[in-house]
Protein backbone atom coordinates (compact mmCIF):
# COMPACT_ATOMS: atom_id res chain seq x y z
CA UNK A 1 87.86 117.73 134.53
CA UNK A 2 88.61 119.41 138.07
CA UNK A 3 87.21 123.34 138.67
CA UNK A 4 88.64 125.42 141.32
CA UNK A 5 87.81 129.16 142.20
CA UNK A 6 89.65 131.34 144.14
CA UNK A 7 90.34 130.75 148.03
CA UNK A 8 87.64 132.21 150.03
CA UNK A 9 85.08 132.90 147.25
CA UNK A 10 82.29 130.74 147.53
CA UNK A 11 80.21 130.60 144.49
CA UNK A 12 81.49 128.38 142.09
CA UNK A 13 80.94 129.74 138.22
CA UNK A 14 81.67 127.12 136.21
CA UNK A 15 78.32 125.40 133.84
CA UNK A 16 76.77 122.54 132.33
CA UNK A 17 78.60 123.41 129.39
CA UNK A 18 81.60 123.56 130.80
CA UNK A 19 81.44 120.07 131.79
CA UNK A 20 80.87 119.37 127.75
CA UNK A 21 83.50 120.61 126.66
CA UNK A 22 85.88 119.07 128.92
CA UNK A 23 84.40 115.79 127.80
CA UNK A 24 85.01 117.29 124.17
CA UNK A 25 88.41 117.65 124.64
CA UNK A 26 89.09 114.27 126.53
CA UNK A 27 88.11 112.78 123.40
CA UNK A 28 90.16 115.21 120.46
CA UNK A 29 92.72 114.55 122.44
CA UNK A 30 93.73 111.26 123.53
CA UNK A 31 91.54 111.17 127.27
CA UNK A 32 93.50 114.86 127.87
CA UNK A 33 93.40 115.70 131.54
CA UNK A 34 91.32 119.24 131.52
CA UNK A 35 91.39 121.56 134.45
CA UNK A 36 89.35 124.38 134.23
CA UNK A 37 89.86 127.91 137.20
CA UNK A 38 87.81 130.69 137.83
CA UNK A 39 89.48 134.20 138.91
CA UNK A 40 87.95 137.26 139.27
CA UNK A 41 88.13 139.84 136.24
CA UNK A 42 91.13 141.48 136.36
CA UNK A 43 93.07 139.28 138.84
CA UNK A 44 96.19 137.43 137.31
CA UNK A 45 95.07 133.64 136.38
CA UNK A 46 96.89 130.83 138.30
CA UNK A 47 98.34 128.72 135.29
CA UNK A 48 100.77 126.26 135.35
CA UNK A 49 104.26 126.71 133.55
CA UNK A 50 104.50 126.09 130.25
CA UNK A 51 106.13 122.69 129.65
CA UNK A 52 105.98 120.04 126.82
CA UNK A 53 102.73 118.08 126.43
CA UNK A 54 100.63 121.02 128.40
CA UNK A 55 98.87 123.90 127.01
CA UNK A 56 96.67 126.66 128.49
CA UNK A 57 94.58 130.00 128.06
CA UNK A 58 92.67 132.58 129.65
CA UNK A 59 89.62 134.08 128.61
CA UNK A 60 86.90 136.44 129.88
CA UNK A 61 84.15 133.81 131.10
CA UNK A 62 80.89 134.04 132.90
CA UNK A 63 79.63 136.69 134.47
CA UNK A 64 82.71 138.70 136.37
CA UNK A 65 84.79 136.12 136.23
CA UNK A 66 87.51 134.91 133.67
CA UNK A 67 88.09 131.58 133.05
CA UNK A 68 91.99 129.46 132.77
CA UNK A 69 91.65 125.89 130.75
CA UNK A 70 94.84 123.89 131.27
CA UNK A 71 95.17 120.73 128.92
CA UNK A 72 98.08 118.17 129.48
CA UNK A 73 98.46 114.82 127.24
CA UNK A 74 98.83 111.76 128.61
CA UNK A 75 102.11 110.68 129.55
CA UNK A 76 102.07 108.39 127.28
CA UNK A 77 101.30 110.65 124.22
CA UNK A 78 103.86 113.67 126.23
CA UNK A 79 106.38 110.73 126.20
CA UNK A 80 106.23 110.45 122.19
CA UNK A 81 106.25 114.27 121.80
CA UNK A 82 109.80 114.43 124.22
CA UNK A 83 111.35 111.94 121.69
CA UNK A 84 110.03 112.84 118.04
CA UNK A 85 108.61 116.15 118.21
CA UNK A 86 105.46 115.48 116.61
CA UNK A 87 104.92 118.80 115.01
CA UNK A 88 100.99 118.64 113.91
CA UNK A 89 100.00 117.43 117.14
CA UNK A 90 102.11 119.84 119.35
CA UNK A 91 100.27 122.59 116.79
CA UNK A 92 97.02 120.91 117.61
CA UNK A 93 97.65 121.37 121.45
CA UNK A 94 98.75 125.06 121.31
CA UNK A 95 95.31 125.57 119.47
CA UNK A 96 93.11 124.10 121.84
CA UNK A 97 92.44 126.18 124.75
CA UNK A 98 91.59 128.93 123.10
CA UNK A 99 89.38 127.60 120.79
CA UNK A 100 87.61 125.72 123.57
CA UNK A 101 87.32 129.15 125.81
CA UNK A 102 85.69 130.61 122.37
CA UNK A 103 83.51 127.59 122.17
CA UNK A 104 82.52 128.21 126.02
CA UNK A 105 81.69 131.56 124.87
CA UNK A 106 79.57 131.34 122.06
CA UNK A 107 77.79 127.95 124.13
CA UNK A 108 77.39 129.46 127.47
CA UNK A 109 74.14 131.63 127.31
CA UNK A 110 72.47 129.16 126.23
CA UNK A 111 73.06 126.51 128.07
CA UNK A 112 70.66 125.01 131.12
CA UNK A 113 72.01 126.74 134.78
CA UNK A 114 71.87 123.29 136.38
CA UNK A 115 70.91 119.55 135.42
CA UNK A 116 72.15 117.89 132.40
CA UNK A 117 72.55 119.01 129.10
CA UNK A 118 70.77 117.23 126.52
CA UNK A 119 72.45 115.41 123.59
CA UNK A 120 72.01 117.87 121.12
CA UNK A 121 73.51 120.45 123.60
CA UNK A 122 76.44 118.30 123.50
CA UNK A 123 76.32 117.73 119.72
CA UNK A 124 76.76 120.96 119.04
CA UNK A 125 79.39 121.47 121.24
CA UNK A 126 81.44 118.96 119.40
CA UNK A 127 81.03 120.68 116.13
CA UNK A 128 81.40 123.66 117.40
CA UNK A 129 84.72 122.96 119.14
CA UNK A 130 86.19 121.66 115.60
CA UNK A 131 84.67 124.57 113.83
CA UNK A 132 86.89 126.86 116.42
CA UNK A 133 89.92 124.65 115.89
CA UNK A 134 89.66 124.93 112.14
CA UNK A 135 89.55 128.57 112.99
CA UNK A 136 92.91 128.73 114.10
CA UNK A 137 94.15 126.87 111.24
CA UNK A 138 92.24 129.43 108.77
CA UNK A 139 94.44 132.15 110.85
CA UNK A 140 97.51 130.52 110.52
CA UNK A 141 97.37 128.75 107.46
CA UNK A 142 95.04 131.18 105.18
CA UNK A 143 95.70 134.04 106.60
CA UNK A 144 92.33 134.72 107.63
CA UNK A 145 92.20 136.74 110.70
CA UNK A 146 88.42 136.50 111.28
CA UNK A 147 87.00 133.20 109.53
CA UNK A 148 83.64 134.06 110.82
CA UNK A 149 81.05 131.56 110.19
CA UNK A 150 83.08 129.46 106.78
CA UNK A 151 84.25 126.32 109.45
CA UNK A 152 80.77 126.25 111.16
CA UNK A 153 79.04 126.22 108.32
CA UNK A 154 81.18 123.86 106.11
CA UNK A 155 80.70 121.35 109.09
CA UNK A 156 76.83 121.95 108.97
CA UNK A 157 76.53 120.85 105.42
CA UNK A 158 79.25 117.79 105.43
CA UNK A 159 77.17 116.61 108.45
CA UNK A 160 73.95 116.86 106.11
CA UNK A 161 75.73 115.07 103.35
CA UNK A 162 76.83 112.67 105.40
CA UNK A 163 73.26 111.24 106.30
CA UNK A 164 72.63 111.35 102.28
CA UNK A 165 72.37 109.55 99.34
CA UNK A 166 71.13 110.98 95.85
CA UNK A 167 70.38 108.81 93.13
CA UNK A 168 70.76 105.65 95.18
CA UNK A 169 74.26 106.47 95.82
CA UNK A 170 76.56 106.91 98.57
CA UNK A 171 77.86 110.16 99.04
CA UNK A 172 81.23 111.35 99.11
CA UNK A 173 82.47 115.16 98.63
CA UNK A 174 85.53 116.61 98.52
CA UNK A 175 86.48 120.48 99.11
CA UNK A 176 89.87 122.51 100.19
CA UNK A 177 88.99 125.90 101.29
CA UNK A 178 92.52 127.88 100.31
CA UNK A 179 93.55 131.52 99.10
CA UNK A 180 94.90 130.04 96.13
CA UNK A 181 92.79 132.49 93.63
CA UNK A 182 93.43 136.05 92.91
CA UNK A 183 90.99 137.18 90.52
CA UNK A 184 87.29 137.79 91.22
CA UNK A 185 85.15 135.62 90.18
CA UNK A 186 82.29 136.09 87.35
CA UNK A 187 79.78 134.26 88.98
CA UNK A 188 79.70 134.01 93.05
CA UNK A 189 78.66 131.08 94.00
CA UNK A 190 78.60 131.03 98.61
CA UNK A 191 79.86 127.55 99.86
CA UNK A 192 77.60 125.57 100.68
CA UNK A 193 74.42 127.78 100.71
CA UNK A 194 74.78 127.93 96.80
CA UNK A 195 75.05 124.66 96.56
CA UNK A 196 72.54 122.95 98.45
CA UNK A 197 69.68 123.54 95.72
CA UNK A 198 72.30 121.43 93.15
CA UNK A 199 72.08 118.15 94.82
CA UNK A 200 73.96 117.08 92.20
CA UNK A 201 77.41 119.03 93.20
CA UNK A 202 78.50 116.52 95.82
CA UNK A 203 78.26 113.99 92.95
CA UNK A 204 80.58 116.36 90.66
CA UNK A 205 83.36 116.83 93.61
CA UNK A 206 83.56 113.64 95.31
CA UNK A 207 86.96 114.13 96.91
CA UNK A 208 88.00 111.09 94.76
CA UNK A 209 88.39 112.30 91.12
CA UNK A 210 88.03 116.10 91.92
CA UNK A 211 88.14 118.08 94.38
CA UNK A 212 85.81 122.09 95.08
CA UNK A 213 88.10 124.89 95.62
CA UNK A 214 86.85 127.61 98.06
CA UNK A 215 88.30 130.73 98.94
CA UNK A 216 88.23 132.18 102.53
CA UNK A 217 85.09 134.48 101.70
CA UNK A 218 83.01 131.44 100.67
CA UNK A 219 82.89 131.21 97.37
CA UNK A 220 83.06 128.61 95.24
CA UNK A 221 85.67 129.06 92.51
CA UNK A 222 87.33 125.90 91.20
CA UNK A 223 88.15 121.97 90.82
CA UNK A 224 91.04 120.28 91.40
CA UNK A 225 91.51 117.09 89.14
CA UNK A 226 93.09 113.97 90.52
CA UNK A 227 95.05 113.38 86.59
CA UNK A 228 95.91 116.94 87.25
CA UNK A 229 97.86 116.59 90.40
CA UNK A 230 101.62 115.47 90.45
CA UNK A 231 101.64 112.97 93.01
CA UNK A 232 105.65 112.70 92.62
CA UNK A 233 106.18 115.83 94.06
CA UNK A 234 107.78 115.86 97.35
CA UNK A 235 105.93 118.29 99.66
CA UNK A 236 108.53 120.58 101.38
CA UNK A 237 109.85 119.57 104.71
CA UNK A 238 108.28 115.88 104.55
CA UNK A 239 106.88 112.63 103.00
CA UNK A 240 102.66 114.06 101.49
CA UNK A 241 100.27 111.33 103.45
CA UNK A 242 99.15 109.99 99.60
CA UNK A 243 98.68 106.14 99.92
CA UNK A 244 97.28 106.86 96.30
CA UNK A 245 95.93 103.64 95.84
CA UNK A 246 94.05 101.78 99.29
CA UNK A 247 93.37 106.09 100.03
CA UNK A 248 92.53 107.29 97.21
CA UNK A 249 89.80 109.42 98.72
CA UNK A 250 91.84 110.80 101.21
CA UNK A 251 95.04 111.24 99.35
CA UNK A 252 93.51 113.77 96.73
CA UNK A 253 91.98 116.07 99.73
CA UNK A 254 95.21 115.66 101.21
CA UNK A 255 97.00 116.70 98.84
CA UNK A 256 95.36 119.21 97.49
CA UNK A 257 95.14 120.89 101.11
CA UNK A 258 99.25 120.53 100.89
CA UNK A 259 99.63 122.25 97.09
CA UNK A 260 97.08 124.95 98.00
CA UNK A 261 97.92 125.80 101.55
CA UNK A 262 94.43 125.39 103.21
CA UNK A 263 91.80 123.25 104.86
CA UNK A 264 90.62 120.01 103.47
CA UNK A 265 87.36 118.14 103.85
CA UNK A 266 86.44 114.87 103.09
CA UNK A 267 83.08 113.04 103.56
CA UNK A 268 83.63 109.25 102.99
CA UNK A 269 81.28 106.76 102.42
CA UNK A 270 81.39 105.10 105.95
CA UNK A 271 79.60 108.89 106.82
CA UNK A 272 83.09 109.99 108.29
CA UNK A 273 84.17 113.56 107.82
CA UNK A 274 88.28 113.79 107.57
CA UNK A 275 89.87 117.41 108.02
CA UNK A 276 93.25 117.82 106.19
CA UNK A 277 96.61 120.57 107.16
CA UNK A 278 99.22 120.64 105.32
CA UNK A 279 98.43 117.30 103.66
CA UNK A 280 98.03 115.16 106.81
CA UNK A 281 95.27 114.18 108.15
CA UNK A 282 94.09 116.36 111.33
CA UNK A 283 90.52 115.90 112.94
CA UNK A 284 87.88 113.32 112.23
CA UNK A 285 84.10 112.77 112.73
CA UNK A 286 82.63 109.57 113.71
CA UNK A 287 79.30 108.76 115.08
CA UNK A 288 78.87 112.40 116.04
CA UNK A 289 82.35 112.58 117.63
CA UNK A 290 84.99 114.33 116.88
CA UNK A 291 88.96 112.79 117.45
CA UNK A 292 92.50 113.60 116.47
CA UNK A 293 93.96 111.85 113.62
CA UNK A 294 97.15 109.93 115.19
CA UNK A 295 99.78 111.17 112.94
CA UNK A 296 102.11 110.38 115.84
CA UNK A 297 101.57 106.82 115.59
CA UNK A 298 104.41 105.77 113.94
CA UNK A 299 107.04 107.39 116.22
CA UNK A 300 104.29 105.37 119.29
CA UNK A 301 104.79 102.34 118.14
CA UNK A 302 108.85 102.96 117.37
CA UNK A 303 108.71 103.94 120.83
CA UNK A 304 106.82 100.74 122.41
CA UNK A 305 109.46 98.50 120.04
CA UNK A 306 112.51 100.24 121.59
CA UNK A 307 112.74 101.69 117.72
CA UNK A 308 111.94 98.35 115.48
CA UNK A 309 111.84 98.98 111.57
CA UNK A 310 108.72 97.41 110.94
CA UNK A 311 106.81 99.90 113.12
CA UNK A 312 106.56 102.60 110.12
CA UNK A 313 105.05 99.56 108.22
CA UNK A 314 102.89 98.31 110.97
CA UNK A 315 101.29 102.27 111.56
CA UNK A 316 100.72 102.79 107.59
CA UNK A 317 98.73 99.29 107.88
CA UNK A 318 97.33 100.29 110.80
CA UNK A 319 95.63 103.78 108.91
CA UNK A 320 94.94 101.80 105.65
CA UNK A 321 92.85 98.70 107.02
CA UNK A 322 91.53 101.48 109.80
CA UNK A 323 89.83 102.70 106.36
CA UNK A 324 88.38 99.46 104.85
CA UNK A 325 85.78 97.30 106.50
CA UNK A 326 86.62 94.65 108.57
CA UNK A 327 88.99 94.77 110.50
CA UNK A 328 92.36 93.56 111.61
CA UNK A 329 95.16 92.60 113.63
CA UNK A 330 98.96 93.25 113.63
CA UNK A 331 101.59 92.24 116.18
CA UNK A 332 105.47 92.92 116.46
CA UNK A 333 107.33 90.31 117.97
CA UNK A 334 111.38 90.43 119.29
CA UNK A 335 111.84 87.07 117.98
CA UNK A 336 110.00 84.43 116.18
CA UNK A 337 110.17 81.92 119.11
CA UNK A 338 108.15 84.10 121.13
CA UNK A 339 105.36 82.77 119.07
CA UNK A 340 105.50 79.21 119.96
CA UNK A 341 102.31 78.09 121.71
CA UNK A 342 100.95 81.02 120.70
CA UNK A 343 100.17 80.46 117.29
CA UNK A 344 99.63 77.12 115.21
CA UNK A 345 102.35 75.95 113.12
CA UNK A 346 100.01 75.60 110.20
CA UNK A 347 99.33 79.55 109.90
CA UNK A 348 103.14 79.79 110.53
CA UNK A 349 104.41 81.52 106.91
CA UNK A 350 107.70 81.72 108.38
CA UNK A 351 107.94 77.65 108.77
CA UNK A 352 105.98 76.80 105.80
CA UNK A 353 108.87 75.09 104.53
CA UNK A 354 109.44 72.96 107.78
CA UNK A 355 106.28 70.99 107.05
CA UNK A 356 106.12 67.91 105.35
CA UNK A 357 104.40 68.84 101.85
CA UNK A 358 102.17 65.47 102.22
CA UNK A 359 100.88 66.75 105.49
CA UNK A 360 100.39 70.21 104.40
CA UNK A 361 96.51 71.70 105.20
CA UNK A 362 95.48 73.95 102.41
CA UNK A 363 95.76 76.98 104.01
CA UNK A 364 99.71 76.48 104.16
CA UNK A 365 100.42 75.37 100.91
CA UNK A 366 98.64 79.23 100.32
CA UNK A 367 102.27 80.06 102.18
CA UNK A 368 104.17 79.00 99.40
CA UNK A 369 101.77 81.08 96.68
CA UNK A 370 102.50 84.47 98.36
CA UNK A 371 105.51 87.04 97.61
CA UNK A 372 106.71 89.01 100.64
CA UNK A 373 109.64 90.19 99.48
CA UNK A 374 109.11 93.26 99.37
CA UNK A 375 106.25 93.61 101.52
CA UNK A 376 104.29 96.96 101.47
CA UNK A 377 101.69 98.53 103.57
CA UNK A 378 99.25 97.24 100.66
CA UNK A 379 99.87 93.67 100.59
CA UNK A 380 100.41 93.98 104.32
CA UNK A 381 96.93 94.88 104.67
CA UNK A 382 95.47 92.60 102.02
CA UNK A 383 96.57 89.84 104.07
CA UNK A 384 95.64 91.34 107.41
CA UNK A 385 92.30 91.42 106.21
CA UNK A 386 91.69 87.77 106.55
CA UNK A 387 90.51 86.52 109.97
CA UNK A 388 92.83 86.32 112.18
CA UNK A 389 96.23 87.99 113.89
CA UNK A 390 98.84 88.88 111.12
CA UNK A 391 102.41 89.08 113.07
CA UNK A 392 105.75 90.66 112.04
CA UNK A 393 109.71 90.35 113.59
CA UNK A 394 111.23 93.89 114.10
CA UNK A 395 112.81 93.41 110.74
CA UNK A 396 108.82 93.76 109.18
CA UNK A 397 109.28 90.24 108.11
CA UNK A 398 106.24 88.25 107.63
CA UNK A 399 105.82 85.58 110.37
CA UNK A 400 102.15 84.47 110.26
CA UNK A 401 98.97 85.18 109.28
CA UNK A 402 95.09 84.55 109.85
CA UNK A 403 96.40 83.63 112.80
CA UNK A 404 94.25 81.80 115.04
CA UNK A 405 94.64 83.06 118.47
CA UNK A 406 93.12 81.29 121.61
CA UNK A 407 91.47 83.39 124.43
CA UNK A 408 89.92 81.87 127.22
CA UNK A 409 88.33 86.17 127.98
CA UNK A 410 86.18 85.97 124.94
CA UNK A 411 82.98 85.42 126.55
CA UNK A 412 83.74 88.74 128.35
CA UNK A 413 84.76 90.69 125.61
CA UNK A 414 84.78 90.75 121.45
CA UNK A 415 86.70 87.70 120.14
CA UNK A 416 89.24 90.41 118.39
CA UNK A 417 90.02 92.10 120.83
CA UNK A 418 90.51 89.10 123.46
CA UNK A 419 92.73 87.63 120.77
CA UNK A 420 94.92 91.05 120.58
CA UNK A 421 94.79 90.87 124.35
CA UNK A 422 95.97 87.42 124.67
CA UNK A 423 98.98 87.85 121.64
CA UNK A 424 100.01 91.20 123.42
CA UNK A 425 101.61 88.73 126.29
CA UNK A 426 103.99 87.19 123.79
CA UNK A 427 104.48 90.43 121.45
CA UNK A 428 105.97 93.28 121.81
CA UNK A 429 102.70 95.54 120.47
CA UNK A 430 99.38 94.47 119.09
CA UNK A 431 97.24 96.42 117.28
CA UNK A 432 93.41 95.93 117.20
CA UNK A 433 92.14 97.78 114.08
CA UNK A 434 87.91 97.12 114.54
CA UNK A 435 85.51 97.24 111.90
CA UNK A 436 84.27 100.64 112.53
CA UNK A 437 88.28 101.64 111.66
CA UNK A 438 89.57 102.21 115.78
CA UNK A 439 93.01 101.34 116.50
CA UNK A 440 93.94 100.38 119.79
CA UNK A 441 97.02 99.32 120.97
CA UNK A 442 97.84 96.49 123.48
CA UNK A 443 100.99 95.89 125.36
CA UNK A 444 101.38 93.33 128.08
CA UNK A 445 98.06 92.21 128.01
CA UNK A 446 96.75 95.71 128.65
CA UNK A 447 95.02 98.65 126.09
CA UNK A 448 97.43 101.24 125.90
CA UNK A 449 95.85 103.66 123.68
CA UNK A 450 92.76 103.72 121.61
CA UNK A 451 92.92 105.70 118.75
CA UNK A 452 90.09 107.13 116.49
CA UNK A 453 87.74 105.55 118.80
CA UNK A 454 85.46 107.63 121.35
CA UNK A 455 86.26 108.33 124.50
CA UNK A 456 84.33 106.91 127.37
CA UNK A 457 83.62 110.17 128.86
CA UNK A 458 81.89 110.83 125.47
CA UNK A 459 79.40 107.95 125.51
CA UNK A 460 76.39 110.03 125.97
């Protein structure tokens, strides 16, 4: 983050907190650049021009000053926006200044005047950041002009639940907070204060099989069954995110948050919370941190192919083995010769029927026993899920897998990820899906992007 105050004014007024969020933001959003200016009240803020992949505010901030938060994406992530719009994450950037300068608002008082904040000053400001972004969603999505406390306090109790288990179960919980009910309700029933005395509830809506409906005052009104649901209907505008069988859990939320025209929540069993808009996928929790869902991935990886076929198969792999334990790794190639040296000739599917059947291994004759004809994101990640790289031609035909990939950098980093490193010299894109569900994506023996992962500036 870089601070500046006007020319000629001394003091500088930026805080502790300040320095939180920026880190907060660096990791929503992709390591964001963040540049934060001071003016005096009533002065006209120096912010730069508007332009594609940059996004700013203005906002009263401390003392008699007012503070301008400028956020620009990566070139990289800018790049993808020039060439395929990216709709939900050009909405996510417009929403993000101000919800941070509300954030700095609500966080400032309290905050230390000099030293460093302590951990749970900078949990909170995580979860209070999302809570602010969800705001702007309940404005433009529910209608909702002042959401109060609803986001901060969903947040509160998903984080609770998250920690949980009741009756030696793992918890999941499912809820869509929507205007989708007219009448009043009977019995009012607040979400989640109500519902925290029924430990039970989270058990009845487990964002698998059904799903809470609550209305933007907080109350609790409905269910939404999965049997009830049409999955066949086409969403308007686009293709619903419902891979209805490896997501189940998330494709319910999802689409419920698409029918109903609110916010979705998801706790999942790995302790993850998953936010849902308009039936995609938008912010999720890991390990205290918050990141942005990379809906853009597909149009990424298009992008890094010079627009190969099998990169819309490759990204829905990507987000379904990124959701299993694990792990994985998936490659795009230009041409199947590029993989000579690379990879062994026995974990070769594309030559299984060059070998001598006498001198097959038993891991090849497997070759012969599997049907890629038709090859989905499911079977795609069935078979990524064996050790191993998994690599495709630009066509998305299947070329090897459990792959064994020599590094001679694995003693200096994880054996995955020196193998992803090593294959990314021979392919056109790699991608390293690790067993706490990160994606990160190597080119030319370099990490391009790291995607539902945390941030390095958020380490603390």
């Amino acid at each position: 983050m870089t601070t500046a105050s006007p020319t000629g004014i001394p003091s500088d007024p930026s805080s502790p907190i300040d320095l939180i969020l920026a880190e907060v933001l660096a990791e929503v959003l992709f390591d964001s650049t963040v540049e934060m200016s001071y003016s005096p009240m009533g002065t006209a803020p120096e912010v730069p021009a508007r332009a594609l992949g940059t996004a700013s505010a203005t906002a009263p901030g401390p003392g008699d000053w007012q503070t301008s938060l400028t956020i620009r994406l990566p070139e990289r992530v800018a790049h993808v926006l020039r060439l395929h719009g990216a709709r939900s994450l050009s909405e996510l950037l417009d929403v993000m200044p101000e919800a941070v300068l509300r954030t700095a608002a609500q966080l400032r008082n309290g905050s230390p005047q000099n030293g460093s904040p302590s951990p749970a000053a900078r949990r909170v400001a995580r979860d209070t950041v999302a809570a602010e972004i969800l705001n702007s969603y309940m404005r433009s999505r529910v209608g909702v002009e002042e959401p109060g406390e609803l986001m901060a306090e969903v947040i509160e109790y998903l984080i609770e639940l998250s920690g949980a288990r009741i009756e030696a179960k793992e918890l999941t919980h499912g809820v869509v907070v929507a205007d989708a009910l007219a009448d009043t309700p009977r019995i009012e029933l607040r979400y989640p204060s109500d519902l925290r005395p029924a430990k039970r509830a989270p058990l009845l809506f487990d964002g698998h099989r059904s799903v809470l409906v609550v209305d933007p005052h907080g109350r609790a009104r409905t269910e939404v069954q999965r049997h009830r649901l049409d999955h066949d209907e086409a969403p308007p505008g686009g293709t619903a995110w419902s891979l209805d069988v490896g997501l189940a859990n998330q494709s319910l939320v999802a689409d419920a948050s698409r029918m109903l025209g609110g916010i979705g929540f998801l706790v999942r069993r790995d302790r993850s919370i998953w936010t849902f808009i308009d039936g995609l996928p938008l912010l999720v929790r890991r390990a205290e941190h918050w990141t942005a869902f990379p809906v853009a991935l597909t149009a990424s990886i298009a992008d890094l192919t010079d627009g190969a076929p099998a990169a819309s198969l490759v990204a829905r792999t990507a987000f379904l083995a990124s959701t299993q334990p694990g792990g994985a790794i998936l490659a795009i190639v230009d041409d199947p010769g590029d993989l000579a040296g690379v990879v062994p000739l026995k974990d070769r599917y594309d030559l299984r029927n060059r070998i001598d059947p006498s001198a097959m291994r038993p891991e090849t004759r497997l070759h012969h026993l599997l049907d890629t004809d038709d090859l989905d994101e499911f079977t795609l990640a069935r078979i990524a899920s064996l050790d191993g790289a998994t690599v495709l031609d630009r066509s998305g035909q299947l070329l090897a897998y459990a792959a064994v990939v020599t590094s001679s950098d694995s003693e200096h980093e994880g054996a995955r990820t020196a193998a992803a490193r090593t294959l990314s010299h021979s392919a056109r894109v790699v991608l390293k899906i690790s067993v706490d569900g990160d994606i990160t994506i190597f080119q030319d023996g370099s990490e391009v992007a790291t995607l539902l992962g945390r941030s390095t500036l958020g380490s603390h």
